[in-house]
Protein backbone atom coordinates (compact mmCIF):
# COMPACT_ATOMS: atom_id res chain seq x y z
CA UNK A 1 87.42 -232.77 -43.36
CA UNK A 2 87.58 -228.90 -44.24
CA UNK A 3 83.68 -227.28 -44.79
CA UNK A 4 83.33 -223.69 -46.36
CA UNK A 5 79.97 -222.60 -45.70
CA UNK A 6 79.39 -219.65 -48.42
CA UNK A 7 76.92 -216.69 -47.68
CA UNK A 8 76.14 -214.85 -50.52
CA UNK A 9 75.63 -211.20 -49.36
CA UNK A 10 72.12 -209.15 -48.87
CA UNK A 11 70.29 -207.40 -51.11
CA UNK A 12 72.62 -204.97 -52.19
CA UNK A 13 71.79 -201.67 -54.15
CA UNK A 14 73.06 -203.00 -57.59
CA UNK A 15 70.78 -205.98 -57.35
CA UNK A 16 67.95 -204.04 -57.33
CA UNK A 17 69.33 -202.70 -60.84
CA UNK A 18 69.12 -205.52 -62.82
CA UNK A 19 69.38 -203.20 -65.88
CA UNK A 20 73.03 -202.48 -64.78
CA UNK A 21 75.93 -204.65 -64.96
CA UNK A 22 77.43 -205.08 -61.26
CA UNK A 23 80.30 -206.47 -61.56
CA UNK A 24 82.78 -206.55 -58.73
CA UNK A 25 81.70 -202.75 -57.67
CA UNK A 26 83.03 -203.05 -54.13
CA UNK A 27 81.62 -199.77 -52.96
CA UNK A 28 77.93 -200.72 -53.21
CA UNK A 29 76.12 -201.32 -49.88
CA UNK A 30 72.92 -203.10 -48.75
CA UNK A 31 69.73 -202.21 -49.24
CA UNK A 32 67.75 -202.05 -46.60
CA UNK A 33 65.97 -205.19 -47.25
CA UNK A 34 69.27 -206.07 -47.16
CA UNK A 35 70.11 -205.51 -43.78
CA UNK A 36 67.23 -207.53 -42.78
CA UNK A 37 68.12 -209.81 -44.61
CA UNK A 38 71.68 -210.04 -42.65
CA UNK A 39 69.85 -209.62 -39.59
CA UNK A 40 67.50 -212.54 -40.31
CA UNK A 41 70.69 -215.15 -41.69
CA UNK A 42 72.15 -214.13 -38.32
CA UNK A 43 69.39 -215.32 -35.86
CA UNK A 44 69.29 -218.54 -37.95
CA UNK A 45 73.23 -218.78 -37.57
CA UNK A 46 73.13 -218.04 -33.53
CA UNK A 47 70.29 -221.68 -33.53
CA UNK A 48 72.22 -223.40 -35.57
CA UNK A 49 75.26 -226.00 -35.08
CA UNK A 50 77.27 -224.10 -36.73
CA UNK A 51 80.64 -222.96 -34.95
CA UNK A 52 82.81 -221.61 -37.60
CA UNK A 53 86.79 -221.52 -36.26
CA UNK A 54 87.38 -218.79 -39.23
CA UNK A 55 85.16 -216.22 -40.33
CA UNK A 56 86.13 -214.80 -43.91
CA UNK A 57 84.94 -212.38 -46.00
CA UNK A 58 85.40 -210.65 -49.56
CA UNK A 59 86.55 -206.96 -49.49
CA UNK A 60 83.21 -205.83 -50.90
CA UNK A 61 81.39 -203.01 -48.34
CA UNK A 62 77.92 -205.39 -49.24
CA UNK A 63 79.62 -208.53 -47.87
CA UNK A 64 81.37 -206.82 -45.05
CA UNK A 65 77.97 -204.82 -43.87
CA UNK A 66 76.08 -208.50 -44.11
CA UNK A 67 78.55 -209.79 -41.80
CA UNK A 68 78.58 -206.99 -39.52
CA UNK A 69 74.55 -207.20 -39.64
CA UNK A 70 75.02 -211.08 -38.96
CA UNK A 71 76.73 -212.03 -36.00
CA UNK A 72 78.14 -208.53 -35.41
CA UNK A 73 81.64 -206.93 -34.16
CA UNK A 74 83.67 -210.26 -34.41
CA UNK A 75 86.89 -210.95 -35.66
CA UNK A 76 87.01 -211.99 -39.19
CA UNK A 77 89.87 -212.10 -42.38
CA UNK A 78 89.51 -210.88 -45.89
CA UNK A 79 90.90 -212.33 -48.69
CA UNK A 80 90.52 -211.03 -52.58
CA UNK A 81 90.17 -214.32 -54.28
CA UNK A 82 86.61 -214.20 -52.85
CA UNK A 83 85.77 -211.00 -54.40
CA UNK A 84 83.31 -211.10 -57.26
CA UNK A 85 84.03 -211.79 -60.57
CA UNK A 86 85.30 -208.43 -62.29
CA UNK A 87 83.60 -207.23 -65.23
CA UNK A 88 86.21 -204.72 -66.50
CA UNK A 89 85.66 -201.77 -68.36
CA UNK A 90 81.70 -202.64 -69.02
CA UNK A 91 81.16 -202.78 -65.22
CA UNK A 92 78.07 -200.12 -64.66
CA UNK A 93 77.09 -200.23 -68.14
CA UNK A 94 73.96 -201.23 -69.49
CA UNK A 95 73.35 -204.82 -69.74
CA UNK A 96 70.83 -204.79 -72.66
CA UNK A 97 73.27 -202.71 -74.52
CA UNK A 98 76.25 -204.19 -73.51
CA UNK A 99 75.00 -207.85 -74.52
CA UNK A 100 74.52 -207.29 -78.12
CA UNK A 101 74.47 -210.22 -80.89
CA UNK A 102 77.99 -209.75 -81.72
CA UNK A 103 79.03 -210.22 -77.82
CA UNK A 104 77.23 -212.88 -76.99
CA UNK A 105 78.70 -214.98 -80.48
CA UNK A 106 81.74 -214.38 -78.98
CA UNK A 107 80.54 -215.95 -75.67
CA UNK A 108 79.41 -218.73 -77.26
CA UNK A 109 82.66 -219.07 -78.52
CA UNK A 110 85.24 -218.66 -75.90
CA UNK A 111 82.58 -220.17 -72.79
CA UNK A 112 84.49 -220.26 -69.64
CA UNK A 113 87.43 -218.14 -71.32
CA UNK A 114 85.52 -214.69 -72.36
CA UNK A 115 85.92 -211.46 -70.58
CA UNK A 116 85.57 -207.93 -71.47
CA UNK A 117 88.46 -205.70 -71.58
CA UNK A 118 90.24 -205.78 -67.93
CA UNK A 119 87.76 -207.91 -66.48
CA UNK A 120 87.90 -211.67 -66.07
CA UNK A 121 86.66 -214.84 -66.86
CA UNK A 122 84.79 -217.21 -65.41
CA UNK A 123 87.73 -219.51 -65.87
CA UNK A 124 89.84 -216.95 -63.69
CA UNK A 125 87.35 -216.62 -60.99
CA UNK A 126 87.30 -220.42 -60.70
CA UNK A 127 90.73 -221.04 -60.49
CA UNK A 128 91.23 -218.41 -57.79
CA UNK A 129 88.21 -219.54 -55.57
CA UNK A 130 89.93 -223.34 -56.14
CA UNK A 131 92.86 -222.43 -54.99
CA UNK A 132 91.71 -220.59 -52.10
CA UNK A 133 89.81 -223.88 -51.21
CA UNK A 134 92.67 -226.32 -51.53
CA UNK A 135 95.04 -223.29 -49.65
CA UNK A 136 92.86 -223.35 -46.46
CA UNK A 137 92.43 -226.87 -47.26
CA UNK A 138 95.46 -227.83 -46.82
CA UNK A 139 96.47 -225.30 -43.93
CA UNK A 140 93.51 -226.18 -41.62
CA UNK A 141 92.66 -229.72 -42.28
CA UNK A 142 89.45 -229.75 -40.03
CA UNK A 143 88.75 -226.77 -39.21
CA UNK A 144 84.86 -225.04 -40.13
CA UNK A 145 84.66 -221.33 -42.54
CA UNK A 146 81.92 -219.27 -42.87
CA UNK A 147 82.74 -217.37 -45.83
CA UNK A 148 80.58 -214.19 -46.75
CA UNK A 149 80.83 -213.83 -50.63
CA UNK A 150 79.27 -213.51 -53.95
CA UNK A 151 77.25 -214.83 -55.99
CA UNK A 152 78.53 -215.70 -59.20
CA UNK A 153 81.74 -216.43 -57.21
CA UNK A 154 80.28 -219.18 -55.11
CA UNK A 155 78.38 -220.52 -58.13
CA UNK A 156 82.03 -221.04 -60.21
CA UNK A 157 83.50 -222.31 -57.44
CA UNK A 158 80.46 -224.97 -57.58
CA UNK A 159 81.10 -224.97 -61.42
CA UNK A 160 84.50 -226.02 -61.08
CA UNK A 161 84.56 -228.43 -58.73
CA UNK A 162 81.34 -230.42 -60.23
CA UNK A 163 82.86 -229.88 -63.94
CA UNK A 164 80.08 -227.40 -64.95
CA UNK A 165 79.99 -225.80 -68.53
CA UNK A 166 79.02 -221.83 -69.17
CA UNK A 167 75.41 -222.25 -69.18
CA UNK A 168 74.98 -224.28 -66.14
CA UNK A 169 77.00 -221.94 -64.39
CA UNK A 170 75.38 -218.99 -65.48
CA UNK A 171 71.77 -219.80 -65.67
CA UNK A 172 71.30 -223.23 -63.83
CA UNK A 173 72.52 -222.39 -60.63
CA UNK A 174 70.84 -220.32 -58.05
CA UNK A 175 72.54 -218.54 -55.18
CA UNK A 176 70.08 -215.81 -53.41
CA UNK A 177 71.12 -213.18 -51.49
CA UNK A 178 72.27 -214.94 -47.52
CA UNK A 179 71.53 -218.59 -49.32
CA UNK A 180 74.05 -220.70 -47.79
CA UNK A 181 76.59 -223.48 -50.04
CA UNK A 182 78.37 -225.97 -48.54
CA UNK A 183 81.80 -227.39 -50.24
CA UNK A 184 83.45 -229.92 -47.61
CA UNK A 185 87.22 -231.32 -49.05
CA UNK A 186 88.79 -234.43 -47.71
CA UNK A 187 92.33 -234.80 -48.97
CA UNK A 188 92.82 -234.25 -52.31
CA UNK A 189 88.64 -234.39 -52.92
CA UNK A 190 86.25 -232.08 -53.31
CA UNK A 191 82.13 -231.82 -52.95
CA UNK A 192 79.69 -229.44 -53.20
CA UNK A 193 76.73 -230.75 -50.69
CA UNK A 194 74.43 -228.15 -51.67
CA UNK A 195 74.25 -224.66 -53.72
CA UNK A 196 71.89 -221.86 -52.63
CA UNK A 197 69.95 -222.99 -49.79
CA UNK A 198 67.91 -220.24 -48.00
CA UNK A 199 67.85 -221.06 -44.80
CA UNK A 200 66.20 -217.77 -43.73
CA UNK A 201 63.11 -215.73 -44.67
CA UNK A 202 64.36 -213.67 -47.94
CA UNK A 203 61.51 -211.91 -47.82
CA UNK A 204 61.90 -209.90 -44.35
């Protein structure tokens, strides 16, 4: 049995701009709530049972600097298929403005398959986080990950493998920042044990 053990990042300086539309912005760093927020995840991690053989991260600075903050100068991978989902040419735009009536009929429309100009969908942010999965899967059949990622990366990945539509994806899922999800695969199978668990104090 593979496990993935997802950390979504800290509190980084776009989520304290809920006004603005993130996006994959790989530049952005933590807040520093954010930082304690690593700091905290990380004494939990060193009392845990976890032992991860392969530490992982998205290219983002936010998910790099939580790592760091976690468990400190260790040797870890990156890979892009965990980066965040990419919201094109509206990424630092203004979200009331940006969602209009016309946009979101056209969500409604194509679900899983919309995406602004150069961005993606939530479709193609799914697929690559599955096939990451089934990759690793396959190449390290029992081996442990602790992955630090996104958000509404983790939470399609969840989607995809529990057959979730647009709206349970979007707004029925939960991942705060340094909650921890668990996907374990056996074979050819796939679960999701638990999405978003906060298994240290968010509000340090």
């Amino acid at each position: 049995m593979t496990k993935f053990y997802y950390v979504r990042h800290g509190e980084s300086q776009l989520n304290i701009q809920p006004d603005i539309i993130g996006g994959r912005s790989n530049h952005v760093e933590l807040t520093e709530r954010g930082v304690r927020q690593a700091q905290a995840f990380g004494r939990w991690l060193s009392r845990s049972y976890m032992r991860p053989d392969h530490i992982v991260s998205s290219p983002a600075v936010r998910t790099m600097q939580t790592l760091r903050h976690s468990i400190g100068d260790v040797a870890f991978t990156t890979d892009d298929r965990l980066q965040e989902l990419d919201q094109g040419v509206k990424t630092g735009a203004p979200r009331v403005e940006t969602y209009n009536p016309a946009v979101r009929q056209i969500i409604n429309e194509q679900q899983l398959d919309f995406k602004f100009d150069q961005g993606e969908s939530i479709q193609d942010v799914m697929n690559r986080n599955m096939e990451y999965v089934d990759e690793k899967s396959a190449e390290s059949p029992d081996d442990t990950f602790l992955i630090f990622g996104h958000g509404f990366a983790i939470r399609s990945l969840v989607g995809a493998i529990n057959n979730l539509n647009h709206d349970e994806i979007v707004f029925g899922l939960k991942t705060p920042n340094t909650s921890l999800t668990l996907v374990e695969t056996d074979g050819p199978h796939r679960r999701v044990k638990f999405v978003g668990i906060q298994v240290s104090d968010s509000e340090v």
